[in-house]
PDB file of N, CA and C in Angstrom:
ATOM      1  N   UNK A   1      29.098 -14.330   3.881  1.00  0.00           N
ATOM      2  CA  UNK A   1      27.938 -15.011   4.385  1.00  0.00           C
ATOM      3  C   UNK A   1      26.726 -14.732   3.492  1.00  0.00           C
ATOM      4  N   UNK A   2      26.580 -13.958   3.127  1.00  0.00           N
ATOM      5  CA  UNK A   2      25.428 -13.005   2.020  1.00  0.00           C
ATOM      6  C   UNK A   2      25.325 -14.207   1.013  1.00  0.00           C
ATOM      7  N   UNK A   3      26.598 -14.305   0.321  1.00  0.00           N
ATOM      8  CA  UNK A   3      26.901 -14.971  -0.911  1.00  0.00           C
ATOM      9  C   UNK A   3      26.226 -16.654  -0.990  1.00  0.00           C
ATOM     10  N   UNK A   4      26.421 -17.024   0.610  1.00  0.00           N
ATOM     11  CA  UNK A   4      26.397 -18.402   0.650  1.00  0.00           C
ATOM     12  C   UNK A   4      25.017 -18.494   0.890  1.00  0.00           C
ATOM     13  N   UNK A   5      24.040 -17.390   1.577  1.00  0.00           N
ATOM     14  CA  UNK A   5      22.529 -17.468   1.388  1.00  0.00           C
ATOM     15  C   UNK A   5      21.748 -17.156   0.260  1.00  0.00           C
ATOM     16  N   UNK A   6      22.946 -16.781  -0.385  1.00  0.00           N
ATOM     17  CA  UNK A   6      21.956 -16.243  -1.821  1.00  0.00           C
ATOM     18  C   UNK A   6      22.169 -17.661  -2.710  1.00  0.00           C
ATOM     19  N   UNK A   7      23.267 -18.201  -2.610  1.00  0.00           N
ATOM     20  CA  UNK A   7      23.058 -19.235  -3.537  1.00  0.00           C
ATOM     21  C   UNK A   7      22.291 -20.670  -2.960  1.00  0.00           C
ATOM     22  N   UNK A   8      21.971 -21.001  -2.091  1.00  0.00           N
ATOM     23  CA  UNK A   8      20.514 -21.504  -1.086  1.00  0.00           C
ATOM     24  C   UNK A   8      19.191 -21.090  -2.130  1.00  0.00           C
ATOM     25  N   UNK A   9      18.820 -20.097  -2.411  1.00  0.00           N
ATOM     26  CA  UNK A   9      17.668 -20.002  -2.934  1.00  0.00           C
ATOM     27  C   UNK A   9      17.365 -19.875  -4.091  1.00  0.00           C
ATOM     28  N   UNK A  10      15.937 -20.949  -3.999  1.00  0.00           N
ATOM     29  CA  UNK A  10      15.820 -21.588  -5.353  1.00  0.00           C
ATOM     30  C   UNK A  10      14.969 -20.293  -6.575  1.00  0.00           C
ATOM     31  N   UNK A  11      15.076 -20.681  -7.864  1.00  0.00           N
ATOM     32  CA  UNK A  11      14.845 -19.764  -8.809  1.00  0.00           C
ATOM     33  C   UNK A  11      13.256 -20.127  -8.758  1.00  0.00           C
ATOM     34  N   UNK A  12      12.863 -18.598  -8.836  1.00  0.00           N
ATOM     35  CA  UNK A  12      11.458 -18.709  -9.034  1.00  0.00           C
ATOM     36  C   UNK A  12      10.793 -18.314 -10.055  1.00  0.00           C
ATOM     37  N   UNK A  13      11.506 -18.054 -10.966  1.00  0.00           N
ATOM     38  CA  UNK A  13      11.292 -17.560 -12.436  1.00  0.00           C
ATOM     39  C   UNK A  13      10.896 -16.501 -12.461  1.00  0.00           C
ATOM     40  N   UNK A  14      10.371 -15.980 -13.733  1.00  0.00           N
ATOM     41  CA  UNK A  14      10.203 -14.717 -14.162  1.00  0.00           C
ATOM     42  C   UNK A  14       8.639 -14.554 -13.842  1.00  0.00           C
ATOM     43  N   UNK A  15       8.055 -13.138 -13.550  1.00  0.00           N
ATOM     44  CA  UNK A  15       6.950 -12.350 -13.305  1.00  0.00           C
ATOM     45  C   UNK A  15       6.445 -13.175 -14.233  1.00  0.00           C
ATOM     46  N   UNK A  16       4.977 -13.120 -14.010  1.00  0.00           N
ATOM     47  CA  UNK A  16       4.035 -13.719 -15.259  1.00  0.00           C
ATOM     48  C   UNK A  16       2.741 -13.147 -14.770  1.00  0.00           C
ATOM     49  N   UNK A  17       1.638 -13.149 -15.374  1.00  0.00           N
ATOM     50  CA  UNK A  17       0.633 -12.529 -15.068  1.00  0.00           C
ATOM     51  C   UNK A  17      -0.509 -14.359 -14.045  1.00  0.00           C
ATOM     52  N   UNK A  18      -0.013 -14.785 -13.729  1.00  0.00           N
ATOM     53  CA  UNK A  18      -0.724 -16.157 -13.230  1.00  0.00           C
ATOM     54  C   UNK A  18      -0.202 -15.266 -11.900  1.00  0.00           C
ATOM     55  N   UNK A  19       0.891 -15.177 -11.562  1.00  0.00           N
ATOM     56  CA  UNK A  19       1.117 -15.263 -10.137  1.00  0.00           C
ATOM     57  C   UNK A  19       0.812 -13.483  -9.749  1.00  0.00           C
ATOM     58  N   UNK A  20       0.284 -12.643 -10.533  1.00  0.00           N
ATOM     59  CA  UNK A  20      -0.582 -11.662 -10.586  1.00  0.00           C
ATOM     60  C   UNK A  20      -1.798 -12.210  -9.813  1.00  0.00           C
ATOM     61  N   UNK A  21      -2.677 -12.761 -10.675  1.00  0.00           N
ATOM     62  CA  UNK A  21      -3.622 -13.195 -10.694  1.00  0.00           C
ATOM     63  C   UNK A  21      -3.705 -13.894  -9.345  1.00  0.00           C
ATOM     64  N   UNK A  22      -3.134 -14.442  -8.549  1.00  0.00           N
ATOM     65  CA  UNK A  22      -2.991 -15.250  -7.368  1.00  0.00           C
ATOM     66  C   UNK A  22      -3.243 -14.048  -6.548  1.00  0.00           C
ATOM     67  N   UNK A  23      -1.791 -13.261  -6.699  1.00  0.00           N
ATOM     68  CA  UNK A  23      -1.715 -12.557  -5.592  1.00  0.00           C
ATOM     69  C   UNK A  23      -3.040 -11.442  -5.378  1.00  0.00           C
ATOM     70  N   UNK A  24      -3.490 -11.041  -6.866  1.00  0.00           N
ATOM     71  CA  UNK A  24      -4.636 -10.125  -6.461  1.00  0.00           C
ATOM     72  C   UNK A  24      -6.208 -10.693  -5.674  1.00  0.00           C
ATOM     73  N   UNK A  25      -6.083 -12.556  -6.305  1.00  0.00           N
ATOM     74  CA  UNK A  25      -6.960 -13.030  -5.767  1.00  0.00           C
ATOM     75  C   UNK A  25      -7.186 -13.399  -3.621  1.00  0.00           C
ATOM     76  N   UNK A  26      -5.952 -13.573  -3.777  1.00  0.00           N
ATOM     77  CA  UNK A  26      -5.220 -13.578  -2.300  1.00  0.00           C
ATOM     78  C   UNK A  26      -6.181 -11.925  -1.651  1.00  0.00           C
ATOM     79  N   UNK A  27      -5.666 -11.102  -1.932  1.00  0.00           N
ATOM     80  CA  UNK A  27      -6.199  -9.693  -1.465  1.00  0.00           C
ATOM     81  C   UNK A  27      -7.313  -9.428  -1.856  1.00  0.00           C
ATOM     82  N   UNK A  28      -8.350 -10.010  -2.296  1.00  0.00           N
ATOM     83  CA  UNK A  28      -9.519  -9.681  -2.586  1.00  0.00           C
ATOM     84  C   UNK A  28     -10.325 -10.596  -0.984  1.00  0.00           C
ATOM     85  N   UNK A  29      -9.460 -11.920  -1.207  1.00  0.00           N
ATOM     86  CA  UNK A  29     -10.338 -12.898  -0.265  1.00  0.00           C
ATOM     87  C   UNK A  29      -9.997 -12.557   1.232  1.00  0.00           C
ATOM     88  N   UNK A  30      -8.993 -12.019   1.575  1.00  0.00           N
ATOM     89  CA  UNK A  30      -7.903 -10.872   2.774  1.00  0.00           C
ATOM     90  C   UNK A  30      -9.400  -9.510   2.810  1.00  0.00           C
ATOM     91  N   UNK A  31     -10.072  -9.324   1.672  1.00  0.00           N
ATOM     92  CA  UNK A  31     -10.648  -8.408   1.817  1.00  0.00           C
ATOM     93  C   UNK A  31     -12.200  -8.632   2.277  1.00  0.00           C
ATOM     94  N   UNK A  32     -12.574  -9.583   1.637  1.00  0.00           N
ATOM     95  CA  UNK A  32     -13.868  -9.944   2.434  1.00  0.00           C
ATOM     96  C   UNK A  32     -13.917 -10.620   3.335  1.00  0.00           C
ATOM     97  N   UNK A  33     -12.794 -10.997   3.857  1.00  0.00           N
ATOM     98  CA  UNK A  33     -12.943 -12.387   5.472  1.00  0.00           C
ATOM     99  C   UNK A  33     -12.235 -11.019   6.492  1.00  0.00           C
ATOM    100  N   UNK A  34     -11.441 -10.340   6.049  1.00  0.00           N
ATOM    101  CA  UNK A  34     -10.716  -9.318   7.764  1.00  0.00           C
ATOM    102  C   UNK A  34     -11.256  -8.192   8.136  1.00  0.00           C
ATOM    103  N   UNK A  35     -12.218  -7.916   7.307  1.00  0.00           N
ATOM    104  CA  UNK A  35     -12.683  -6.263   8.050  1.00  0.00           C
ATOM    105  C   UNK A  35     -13.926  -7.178   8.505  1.00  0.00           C
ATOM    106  N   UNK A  36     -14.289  -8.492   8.636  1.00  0.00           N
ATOM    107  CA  UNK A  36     -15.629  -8.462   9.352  1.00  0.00           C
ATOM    108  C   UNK A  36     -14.763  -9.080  10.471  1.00  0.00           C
ATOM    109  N   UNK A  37     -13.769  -9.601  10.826  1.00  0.00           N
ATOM    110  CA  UNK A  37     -13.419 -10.474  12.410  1.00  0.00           C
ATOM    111  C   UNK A  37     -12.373  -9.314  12.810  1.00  0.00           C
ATOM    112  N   UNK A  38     -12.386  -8.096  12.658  1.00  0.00           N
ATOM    113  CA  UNK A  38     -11.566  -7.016  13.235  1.00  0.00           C
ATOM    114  C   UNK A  38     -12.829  -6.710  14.361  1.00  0.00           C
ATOM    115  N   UNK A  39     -12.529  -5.979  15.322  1.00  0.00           N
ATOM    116  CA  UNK A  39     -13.407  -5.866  16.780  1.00  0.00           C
ATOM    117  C   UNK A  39     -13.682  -4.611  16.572  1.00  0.00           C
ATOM    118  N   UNK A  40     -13.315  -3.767  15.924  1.00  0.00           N
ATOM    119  CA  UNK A  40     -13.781  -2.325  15.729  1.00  0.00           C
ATOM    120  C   UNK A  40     -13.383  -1.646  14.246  1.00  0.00           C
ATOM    121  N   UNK A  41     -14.265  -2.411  13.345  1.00  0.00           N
ATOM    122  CA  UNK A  41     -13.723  -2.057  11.511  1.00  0.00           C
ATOM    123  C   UNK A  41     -14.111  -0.361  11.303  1.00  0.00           C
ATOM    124  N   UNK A  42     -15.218   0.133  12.152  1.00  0.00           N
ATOM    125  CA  UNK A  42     -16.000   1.196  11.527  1.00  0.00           C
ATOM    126  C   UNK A  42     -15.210   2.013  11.967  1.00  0.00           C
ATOM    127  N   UNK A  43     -13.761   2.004  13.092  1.00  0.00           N
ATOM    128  CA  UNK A  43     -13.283   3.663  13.632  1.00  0.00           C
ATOM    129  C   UNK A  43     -12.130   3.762  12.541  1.00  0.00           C
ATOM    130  N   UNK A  44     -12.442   5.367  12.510  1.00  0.00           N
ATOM    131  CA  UNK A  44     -12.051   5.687  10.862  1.00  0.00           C
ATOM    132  C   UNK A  44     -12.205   6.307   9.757  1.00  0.00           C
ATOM    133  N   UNK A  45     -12.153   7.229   8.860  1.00  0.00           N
ATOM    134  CA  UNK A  45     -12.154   7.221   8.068  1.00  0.00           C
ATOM    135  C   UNK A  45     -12.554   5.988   7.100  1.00  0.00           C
ATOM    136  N   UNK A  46     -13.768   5.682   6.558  1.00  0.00           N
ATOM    137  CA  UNK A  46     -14.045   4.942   5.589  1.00  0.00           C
ATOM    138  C   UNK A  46     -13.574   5.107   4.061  1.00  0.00           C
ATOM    139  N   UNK A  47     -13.046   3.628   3.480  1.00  0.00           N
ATOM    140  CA  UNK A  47     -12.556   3.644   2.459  1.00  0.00           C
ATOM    141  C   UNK A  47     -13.635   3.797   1.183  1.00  0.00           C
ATOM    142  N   UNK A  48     -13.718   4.489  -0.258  1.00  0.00           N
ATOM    143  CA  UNK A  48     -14.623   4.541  -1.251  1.00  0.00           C
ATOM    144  C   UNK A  48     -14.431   3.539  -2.041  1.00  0.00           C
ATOM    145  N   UNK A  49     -14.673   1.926  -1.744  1.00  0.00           N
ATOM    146  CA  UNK A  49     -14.608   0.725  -2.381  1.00  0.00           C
ATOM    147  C   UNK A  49     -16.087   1.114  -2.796  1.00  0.00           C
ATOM    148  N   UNK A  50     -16.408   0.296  -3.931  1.00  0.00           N
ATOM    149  CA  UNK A  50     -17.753   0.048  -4.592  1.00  0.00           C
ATOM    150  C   UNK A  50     -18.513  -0.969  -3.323  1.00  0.00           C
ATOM    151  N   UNK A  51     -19.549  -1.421  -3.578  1.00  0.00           N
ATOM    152  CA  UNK A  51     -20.149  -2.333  -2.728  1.00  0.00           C
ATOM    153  C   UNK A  51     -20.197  -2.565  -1.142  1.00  0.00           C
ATOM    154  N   UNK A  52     -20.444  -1.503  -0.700  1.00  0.00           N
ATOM    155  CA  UNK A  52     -20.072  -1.511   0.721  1.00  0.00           C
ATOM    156  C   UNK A  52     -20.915  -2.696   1.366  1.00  0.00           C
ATOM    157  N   UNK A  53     -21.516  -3.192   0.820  1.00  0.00           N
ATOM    158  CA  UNK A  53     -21.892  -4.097   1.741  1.00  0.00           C
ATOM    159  C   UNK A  53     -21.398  -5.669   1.556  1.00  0.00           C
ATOM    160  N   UNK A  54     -20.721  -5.529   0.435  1.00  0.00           N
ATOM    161  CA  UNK A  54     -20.046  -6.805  -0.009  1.00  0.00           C
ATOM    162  C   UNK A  54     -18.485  -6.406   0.781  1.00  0.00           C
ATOM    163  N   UNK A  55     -17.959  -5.554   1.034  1.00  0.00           N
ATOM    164  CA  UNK A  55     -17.025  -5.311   1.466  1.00  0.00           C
ATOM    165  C   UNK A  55     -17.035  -4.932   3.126  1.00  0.00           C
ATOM    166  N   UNK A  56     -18.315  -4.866   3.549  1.00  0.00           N
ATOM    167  CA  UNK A  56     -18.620  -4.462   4.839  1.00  0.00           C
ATOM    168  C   UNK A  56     -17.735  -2.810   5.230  1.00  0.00           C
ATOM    169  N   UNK A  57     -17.965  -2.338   4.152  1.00  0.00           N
ATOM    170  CA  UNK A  57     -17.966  -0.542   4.238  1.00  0.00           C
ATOM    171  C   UNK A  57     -16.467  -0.519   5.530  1.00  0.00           C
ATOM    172  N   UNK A  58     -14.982  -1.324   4.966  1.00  0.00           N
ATOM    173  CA  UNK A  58     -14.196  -0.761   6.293  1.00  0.00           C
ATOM    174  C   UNK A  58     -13.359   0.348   6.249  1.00  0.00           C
ATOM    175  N   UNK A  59     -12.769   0.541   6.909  1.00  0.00           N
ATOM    176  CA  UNK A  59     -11.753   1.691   7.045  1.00  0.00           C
ATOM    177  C   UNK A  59     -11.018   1.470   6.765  1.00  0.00           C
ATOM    178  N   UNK A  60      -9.935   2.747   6.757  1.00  0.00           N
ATOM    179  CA  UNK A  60      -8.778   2.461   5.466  1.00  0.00           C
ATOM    180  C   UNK A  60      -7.828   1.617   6.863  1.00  0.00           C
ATOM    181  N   UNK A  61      -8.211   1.833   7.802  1.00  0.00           N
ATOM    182  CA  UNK A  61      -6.612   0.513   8.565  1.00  0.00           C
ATOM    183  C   UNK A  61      -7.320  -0.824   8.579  1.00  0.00           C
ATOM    184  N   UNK A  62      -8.906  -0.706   8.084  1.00  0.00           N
ATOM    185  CA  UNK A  62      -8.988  -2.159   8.169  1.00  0.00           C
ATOM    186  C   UNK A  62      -8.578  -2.603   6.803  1.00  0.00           C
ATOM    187  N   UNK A  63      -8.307  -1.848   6.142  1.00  0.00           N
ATOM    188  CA  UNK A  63      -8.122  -2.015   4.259  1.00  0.00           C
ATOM    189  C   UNK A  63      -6.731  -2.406   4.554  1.00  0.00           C
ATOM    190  N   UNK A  64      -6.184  -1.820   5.085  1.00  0.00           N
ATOM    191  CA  UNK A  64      -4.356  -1.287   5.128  1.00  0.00           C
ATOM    192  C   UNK A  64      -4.188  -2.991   5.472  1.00  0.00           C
ATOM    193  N   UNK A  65      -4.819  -2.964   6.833  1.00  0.00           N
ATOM    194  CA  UNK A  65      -4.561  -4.734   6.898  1.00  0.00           C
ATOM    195  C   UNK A  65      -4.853  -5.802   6.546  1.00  0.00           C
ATOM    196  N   UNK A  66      -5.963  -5.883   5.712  1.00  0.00           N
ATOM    197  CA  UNK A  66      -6.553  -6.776   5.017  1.00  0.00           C
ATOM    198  C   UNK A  66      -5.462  -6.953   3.386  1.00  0.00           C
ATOM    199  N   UNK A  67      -5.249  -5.737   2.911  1.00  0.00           N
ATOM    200  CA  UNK A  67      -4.020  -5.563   1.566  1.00  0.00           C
ATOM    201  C   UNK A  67      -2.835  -6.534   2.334  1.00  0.00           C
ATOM    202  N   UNK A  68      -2.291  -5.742   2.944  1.00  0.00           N
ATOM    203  CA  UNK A  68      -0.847  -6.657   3.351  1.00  0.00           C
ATOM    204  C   UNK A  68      -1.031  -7.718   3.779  1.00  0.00           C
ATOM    205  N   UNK A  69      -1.960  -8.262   4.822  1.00  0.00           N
ATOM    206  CA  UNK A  69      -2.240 -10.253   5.025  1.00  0.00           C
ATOM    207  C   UNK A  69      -2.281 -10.530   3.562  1.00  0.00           C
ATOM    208  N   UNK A  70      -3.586 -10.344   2.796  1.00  0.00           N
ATOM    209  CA  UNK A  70      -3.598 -10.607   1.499  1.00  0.00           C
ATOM    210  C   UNK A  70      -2.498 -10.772   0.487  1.00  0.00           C
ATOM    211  N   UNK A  71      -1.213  -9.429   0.718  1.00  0.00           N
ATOM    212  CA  UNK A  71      -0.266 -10.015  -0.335  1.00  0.00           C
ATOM    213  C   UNK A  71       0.622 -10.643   0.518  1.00  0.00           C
ATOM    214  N   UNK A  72       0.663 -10.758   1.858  1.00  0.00           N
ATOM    215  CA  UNK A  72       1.704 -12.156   2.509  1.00  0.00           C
ATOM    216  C   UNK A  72       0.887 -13.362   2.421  1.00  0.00           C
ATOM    217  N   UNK A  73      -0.185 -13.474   2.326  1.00  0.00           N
ATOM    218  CA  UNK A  73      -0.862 -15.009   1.924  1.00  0.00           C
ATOM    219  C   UNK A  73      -0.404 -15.254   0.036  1.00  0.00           C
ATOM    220  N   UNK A  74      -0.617 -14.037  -0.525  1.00  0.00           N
ATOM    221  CA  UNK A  74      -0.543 -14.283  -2.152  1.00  0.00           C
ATOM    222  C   UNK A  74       1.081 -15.151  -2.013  1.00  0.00           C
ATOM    223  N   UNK A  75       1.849 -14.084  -1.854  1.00  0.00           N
ATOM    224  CA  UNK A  75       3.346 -14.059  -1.886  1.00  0.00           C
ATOM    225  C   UNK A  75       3.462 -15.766  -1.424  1.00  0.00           C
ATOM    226  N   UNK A  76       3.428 -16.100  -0.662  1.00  0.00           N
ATOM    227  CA  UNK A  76       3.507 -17.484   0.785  1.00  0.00           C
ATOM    228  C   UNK A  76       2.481 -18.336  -1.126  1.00  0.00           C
ATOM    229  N   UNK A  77       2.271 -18.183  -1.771  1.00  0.00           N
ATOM    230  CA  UNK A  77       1.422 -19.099  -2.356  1.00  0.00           C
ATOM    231  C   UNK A  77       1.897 -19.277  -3.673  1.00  0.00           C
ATOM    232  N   UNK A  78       2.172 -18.129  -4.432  1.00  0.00           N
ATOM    233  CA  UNK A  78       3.633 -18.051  -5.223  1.00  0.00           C
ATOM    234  C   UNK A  78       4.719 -18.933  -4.631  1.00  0.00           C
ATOM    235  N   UNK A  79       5.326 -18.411  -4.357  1.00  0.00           N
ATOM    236  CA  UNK A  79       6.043 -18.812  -3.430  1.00  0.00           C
ATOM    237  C   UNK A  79       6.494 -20.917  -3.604  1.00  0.00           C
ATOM    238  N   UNK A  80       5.287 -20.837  -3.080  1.00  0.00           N
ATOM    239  CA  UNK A  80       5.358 -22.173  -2.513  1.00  0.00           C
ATOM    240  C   UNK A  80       4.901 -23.214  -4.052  1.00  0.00           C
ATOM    241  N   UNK A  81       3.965 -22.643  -4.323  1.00  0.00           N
ATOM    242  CA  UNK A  81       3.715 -22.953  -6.327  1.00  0.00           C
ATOM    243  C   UNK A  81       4.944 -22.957  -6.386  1.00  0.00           C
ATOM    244  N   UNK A  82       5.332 -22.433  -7.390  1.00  0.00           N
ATOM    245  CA  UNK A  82       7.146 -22.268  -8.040  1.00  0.00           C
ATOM    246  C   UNK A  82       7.737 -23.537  -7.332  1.00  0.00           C
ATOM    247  N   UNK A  83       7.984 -23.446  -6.135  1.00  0.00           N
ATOM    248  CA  UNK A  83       8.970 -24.577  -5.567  1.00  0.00           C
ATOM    249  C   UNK A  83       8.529 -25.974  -5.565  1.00  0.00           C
ATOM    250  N   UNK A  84       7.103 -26.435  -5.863  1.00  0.00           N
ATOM    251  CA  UNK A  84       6.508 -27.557  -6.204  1.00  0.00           C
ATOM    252  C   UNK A  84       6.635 -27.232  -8.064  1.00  0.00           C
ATOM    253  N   UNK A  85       6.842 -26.580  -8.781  1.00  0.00           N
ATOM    254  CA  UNK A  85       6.814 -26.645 -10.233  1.00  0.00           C
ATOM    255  C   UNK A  85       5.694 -26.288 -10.619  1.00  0.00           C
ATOM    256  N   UNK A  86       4.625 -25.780  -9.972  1.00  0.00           N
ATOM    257  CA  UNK A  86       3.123 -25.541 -10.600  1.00  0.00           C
ATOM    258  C   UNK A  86       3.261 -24.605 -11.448  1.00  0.00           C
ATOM    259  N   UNK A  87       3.617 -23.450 -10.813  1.00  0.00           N
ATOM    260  CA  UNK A  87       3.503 -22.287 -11.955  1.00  0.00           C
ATOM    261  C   UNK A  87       4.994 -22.088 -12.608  1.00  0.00           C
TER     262      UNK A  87
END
């Protein structure tokens, strides 16, 4: 069964620094839109990002979750590029 789902999925080519570039952009924008609509960003330990006020000064679980949405939005965008032929 393994065999017959692996050959289902389509090739997404090789690493390149574009779909870098996506995914870090993905987690930057994960970073300034989720620590301000979280209901309690400040309990915590605060993270030492530069610009706390461009970043709204959050904590490392509002960081923790803002990183991972960010690389499941990057990933989901890769992803979906490749299978239209963009990148």
């Amino acid at each position: 069964m393994f065999l017959a789902v692996q050959a289902t999925v389509p090739d997404t080519g090789e690493w390149n620094w574009i779909k870098g570039l996506i995914i870090t952009g993905a987690c930057l924008l994960c970073l300034l839109i989720i620590p301000r609509t979280i209901r309690y960003p400040d309990v915590g330990r605060k993270t030492p990002l530069p610009f706390p006020l461009l970043f709204n000064n959050p904590s490392i679980a509002s960081f923790m979750a803002a990183m991972s949405a960010g690389h499941l939005i990057g990933i989901g965008t890769v992803l979906g590029l490749s299978n239209l032929g963009i990148i």
